[in-house]
C-alpha atoms as a PDB file:
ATOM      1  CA  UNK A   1     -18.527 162.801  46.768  1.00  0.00           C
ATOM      2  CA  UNK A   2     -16.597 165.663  45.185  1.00  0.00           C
ATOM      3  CA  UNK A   3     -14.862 166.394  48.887  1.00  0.00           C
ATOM      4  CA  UNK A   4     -13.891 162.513  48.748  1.00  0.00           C
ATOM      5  CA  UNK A   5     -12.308 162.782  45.554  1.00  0.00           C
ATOM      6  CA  UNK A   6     -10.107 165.168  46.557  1.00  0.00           C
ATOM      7  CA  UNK A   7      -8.880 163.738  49.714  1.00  0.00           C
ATOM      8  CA  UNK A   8      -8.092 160.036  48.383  1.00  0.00           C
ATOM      9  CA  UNK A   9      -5.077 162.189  45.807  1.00  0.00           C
ATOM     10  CA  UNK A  10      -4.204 164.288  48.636  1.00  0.00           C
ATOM     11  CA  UNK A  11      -3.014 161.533  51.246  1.00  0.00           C
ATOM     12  CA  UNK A  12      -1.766 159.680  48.124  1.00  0.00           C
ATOM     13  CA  UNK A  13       0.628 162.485  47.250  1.00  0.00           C
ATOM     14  CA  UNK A  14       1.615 163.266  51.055  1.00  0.00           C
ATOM     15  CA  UNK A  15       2.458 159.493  51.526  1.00  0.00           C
ATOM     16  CA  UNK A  16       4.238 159.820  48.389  1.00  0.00           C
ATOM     17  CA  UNK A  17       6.219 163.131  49.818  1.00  0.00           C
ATOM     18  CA  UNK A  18       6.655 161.614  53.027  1.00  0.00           C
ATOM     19  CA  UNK A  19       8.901 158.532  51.608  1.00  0.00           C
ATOM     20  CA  UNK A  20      10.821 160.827  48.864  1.00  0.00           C
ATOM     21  CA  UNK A  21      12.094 162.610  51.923  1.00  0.00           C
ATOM     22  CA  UNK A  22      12.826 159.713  53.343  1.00  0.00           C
ATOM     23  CA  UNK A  23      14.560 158.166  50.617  1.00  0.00           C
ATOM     24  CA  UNK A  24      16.485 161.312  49.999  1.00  0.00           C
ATOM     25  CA  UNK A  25      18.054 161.224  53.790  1.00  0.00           C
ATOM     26  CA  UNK A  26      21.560 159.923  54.624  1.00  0.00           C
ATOM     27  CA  UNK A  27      21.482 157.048  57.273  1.00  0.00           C
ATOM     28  CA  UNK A  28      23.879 157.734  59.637  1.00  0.00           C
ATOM     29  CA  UNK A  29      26.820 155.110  60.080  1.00  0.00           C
ATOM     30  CA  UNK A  30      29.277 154.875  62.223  1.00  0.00           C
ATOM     31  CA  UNK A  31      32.127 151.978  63.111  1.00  0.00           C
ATOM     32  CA  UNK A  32      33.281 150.462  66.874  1.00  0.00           C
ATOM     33  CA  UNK A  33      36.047 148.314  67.556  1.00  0.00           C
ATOM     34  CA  UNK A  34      33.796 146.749  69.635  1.00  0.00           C
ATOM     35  CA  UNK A  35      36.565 143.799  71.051  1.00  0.00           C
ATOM     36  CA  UNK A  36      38.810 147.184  72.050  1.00  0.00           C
ATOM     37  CA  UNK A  37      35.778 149.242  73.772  1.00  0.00           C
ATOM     38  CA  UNK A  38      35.413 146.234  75.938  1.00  0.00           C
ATOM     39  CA  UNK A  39      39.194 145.578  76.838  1.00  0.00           C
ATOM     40  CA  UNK A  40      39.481 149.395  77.430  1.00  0.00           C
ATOM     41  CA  UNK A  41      36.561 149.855  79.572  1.00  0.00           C
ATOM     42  CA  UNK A  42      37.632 150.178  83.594  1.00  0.00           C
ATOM     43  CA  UNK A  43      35.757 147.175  84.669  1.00  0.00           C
ATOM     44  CA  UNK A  44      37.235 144.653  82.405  1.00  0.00           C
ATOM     45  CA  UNK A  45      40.769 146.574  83.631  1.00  0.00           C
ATOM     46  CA  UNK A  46      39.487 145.779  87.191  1.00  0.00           C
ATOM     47  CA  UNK A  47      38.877 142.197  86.509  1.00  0.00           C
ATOM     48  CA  UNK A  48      41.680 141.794  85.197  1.00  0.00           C
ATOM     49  CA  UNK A  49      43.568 143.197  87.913  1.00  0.00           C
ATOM     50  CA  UNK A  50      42.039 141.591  90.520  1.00  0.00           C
ATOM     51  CA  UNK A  51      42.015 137.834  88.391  1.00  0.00           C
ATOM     52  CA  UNK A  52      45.896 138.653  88.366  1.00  0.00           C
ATOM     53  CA  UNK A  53      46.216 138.692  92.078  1.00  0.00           C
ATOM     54  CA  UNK A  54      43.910 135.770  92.906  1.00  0.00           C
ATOM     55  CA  UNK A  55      45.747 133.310  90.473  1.00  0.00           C
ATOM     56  CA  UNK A  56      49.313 134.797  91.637  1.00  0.00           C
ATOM     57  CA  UNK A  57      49.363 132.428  94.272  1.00  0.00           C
ATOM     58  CA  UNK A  58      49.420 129.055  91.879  1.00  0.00           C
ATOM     59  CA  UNK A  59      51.499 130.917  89.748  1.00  0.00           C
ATOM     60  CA  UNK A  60      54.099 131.217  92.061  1.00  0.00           C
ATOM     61  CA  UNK A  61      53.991 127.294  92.746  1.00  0.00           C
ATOM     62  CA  UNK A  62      54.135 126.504  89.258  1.00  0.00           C
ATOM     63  CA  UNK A  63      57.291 128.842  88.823  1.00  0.00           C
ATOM     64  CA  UNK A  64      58.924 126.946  92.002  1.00  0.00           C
ATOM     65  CA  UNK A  65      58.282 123.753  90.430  1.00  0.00           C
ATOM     66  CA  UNK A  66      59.656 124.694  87.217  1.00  0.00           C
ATOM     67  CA  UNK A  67      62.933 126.269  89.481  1.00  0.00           C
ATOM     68  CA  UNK A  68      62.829 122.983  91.426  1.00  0.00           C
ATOM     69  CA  UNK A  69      62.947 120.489  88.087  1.00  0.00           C
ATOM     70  CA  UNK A  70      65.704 122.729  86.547  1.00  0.00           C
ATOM     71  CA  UNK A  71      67.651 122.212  89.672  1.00  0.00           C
ATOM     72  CA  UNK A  72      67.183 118.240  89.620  1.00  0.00           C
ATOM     73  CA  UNK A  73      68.059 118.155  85.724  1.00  0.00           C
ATOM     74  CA  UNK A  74      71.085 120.347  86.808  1.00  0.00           C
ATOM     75  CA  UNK A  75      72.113 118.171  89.145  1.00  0.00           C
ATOM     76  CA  UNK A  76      71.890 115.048  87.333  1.00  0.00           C
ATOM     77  CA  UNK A  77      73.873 116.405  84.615  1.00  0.00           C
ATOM     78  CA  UNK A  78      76.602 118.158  87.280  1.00  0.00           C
ATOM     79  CA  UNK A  79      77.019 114.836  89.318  1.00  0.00           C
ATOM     80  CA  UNK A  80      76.839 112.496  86.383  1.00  0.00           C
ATOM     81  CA  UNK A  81      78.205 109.199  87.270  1.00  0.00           C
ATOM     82  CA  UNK A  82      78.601 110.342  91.271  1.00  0.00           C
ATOM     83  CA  UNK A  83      75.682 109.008  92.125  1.00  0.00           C
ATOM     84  CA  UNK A  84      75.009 105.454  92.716  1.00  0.00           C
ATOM     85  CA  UNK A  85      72.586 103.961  91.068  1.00  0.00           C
ATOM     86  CA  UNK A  86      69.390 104.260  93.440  1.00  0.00           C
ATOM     87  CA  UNK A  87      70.438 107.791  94.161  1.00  0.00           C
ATOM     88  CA  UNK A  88      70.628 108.927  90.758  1.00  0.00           C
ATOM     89  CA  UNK A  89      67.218 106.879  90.419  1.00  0.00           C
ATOM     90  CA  UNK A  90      65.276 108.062  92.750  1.00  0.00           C
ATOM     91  CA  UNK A  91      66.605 111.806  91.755  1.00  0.00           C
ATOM     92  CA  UNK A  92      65.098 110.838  88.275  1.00  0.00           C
ATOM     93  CA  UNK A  93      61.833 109.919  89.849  1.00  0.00           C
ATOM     94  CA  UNK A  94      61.449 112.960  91.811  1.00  0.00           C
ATOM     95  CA  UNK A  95      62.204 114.917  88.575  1.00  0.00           C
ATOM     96  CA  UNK A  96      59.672 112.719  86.796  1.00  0.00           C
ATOM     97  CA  UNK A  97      57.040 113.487  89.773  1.00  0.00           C
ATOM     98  CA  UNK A  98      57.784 117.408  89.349  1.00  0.00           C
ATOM     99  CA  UNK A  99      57.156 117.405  85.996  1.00  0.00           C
ATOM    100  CA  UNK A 100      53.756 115.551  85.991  1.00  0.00           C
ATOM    101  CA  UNK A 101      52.964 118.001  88.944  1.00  0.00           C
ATOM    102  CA  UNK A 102      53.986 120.797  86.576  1.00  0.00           C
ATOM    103  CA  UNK A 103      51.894 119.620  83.865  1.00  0.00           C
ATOM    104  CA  UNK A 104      48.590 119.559  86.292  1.00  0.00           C
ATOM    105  CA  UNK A 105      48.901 122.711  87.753  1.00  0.00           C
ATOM    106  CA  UNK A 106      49.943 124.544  84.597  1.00  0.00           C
ATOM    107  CA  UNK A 107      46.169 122.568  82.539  1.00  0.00           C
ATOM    108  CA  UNK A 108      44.184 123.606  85.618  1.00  0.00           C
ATOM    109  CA  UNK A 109      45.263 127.171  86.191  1.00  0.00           C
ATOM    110  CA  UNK A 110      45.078 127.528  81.961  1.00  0.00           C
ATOM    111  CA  UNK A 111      41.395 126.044  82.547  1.00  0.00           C
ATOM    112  CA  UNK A 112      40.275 128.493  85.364  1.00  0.00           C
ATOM    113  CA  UNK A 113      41.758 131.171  83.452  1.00  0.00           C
ATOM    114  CA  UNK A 114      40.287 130.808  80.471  1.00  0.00           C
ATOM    115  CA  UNK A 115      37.037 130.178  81.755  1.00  0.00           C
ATOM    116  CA  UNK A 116      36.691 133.085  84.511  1.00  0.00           C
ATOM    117  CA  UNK A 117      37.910 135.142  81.431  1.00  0.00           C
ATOM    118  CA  UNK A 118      35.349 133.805  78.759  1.00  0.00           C
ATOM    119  CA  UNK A 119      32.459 134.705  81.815  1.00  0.00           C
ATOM    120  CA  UNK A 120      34.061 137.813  82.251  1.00  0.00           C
ATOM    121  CA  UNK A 121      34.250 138.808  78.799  1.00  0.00           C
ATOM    122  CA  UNK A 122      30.724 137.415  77.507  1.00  0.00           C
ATOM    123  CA  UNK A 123      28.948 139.323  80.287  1.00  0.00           C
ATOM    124  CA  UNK A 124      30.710 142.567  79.447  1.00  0.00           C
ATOM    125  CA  UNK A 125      30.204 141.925  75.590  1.00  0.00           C
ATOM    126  CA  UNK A 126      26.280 141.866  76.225  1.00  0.00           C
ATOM    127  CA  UNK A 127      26.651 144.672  78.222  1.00  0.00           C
ATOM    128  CA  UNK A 128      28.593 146.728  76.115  1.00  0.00           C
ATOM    129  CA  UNK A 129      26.112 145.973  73.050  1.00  0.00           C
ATOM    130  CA  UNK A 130      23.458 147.277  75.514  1.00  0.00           C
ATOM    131  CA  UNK A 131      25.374 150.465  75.621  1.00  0.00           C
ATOM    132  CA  UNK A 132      26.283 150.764  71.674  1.00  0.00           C
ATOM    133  CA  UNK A 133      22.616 150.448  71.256  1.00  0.00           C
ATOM    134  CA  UNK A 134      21.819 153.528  74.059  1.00  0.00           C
ATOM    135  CA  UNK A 135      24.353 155.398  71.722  1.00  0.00           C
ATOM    136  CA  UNK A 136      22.907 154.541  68.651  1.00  0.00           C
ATOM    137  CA  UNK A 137      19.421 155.392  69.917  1.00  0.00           C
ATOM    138  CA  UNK A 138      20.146 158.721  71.254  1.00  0.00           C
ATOM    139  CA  UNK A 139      22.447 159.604  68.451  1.00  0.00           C
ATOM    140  CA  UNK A 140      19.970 159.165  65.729  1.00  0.00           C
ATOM    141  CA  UNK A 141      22.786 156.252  64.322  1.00  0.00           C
ATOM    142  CA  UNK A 142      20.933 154.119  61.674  1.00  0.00           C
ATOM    143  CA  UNK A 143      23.790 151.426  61.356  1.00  0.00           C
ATOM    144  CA  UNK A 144      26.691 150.974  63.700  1.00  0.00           C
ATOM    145  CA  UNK A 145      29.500 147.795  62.061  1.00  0.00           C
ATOM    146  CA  UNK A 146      32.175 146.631  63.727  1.00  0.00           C
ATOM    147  CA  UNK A 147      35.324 148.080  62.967  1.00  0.00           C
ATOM    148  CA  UNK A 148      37.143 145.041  61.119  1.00  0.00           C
ATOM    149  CA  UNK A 149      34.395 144.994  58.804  1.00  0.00           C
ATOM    150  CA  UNK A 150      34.782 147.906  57.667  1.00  0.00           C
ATOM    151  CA  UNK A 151      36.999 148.236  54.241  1.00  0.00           C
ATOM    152  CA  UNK A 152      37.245 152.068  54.380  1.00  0.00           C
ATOM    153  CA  UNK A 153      36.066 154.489  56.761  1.00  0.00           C
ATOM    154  CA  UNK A 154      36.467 158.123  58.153  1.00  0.00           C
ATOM    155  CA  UNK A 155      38.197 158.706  61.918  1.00  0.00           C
ATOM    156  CA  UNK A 156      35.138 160.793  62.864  1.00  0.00           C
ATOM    157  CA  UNK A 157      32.777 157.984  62.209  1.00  0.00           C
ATOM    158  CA  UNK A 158      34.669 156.033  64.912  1.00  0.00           C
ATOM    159  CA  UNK A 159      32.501 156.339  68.443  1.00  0.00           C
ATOM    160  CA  UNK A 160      35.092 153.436  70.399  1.00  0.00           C
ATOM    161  CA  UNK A 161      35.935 155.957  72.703  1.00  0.00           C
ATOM    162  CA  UNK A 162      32.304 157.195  73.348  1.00  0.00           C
ATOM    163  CA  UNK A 163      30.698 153.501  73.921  1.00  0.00           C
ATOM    164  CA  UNK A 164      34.117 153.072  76.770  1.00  0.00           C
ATOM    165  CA  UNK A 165      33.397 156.392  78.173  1.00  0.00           C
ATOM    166  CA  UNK A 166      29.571 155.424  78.618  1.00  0.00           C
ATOM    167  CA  UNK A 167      30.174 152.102  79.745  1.00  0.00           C
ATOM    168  CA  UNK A 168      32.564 153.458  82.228  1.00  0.00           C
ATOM    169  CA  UNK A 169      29.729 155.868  83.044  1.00  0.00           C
ATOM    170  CA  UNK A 170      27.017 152.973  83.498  1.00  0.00           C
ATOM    171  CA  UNK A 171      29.023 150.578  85.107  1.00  0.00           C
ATOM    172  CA  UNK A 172      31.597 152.642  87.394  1.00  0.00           C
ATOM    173  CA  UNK A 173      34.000 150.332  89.310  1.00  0.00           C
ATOM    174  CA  UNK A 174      34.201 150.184  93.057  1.00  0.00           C
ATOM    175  CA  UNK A 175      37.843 150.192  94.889  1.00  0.00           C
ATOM    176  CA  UNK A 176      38.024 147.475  96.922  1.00  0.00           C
ATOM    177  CA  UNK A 177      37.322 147.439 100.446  1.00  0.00           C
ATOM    178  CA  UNK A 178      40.051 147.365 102.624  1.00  0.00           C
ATOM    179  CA  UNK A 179      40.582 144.420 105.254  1.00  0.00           C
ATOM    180  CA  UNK A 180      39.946 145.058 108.504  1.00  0.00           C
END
């Protein structure tokens, strides 16, 4: 009974040892700009890039159509009273055609846009959280906040530039193949 006696006040005071040290250590913080570590990172470059050159085609036909409507309006207002009435009609109707045209390419490009860049962007997000986690983990990192949270903090708490460099690492981007 004696040697239980003494135990039960020995693992009482190590438990209590155990969380004084605990309470006594500094969690370490740091801060991400977590919207910049994913614009930065080479694959979100890439995509970018390479969304650029797909939609460059309908781009181009929206910027002839805009050319095309300026010349109409131009020459409406150049050959004012010149034309007869039909002619200067049907000019107006052809204008009117452009500029509905206009208006439907420039909502549907917008739309594929925005929505191959919202997929882009979402699946890189989750990704990158995946990586500021594997950073946090091996780092010993108790809390990481996002940067614009953040009222005050110090440069060297900042590890942006480490979660782009390991994304970069995890995810490397491919050149493209070229055509054969």
């Amino acid at each position: 009974m004696n040697l239980r006696m003494g135990f039960g006040p020995l693992m009482v005071c190590s438990a209590l040892l155990g969380v004084a040290h605990m309470a006594s250590a500094q969690p370490k913080i740091v801060v991400i700009n977590l919207q910049r570590a994913v614009l930065e990172s080479a694959e979100i470059k890439k995509a970018d890039a390479d969304m650029q050159a797909r939609y460059k085609p309908r781009s181009a036909a929206i910027e002839q159509l805009q050319k095309d409507i300026a010349g109409i309006a131009q020459q409406l207002q150049t050959n004012a009273g010149k034309f007869t009435q039909q002619a200067e009609a049907e000019l107006t109707a052809q204008g009117q055609k452009k500029q509905r045209d206009l208006q439907r390419l420039q909502e549907d490009l917008q739309a594929d846009v925005e929505r191959e860049r919202n997929e882009i962007l979402q699946k890189s997000g989750v990704k990158m959280s995946d990586i500021v986690k594997k950073i946090a983990d091996e780092k010993g990192y108790d809390l990481v906040v996002e940067m614009s949270s953040a009222i005050f903090f110090k440069p060297a708490m900042e590890i942006t530039n480490d979660a782009i460099a390991a994304y970069d690492k995890a995810y490397p981007v491919t050149a493209a193949q070229p055509a054969k």
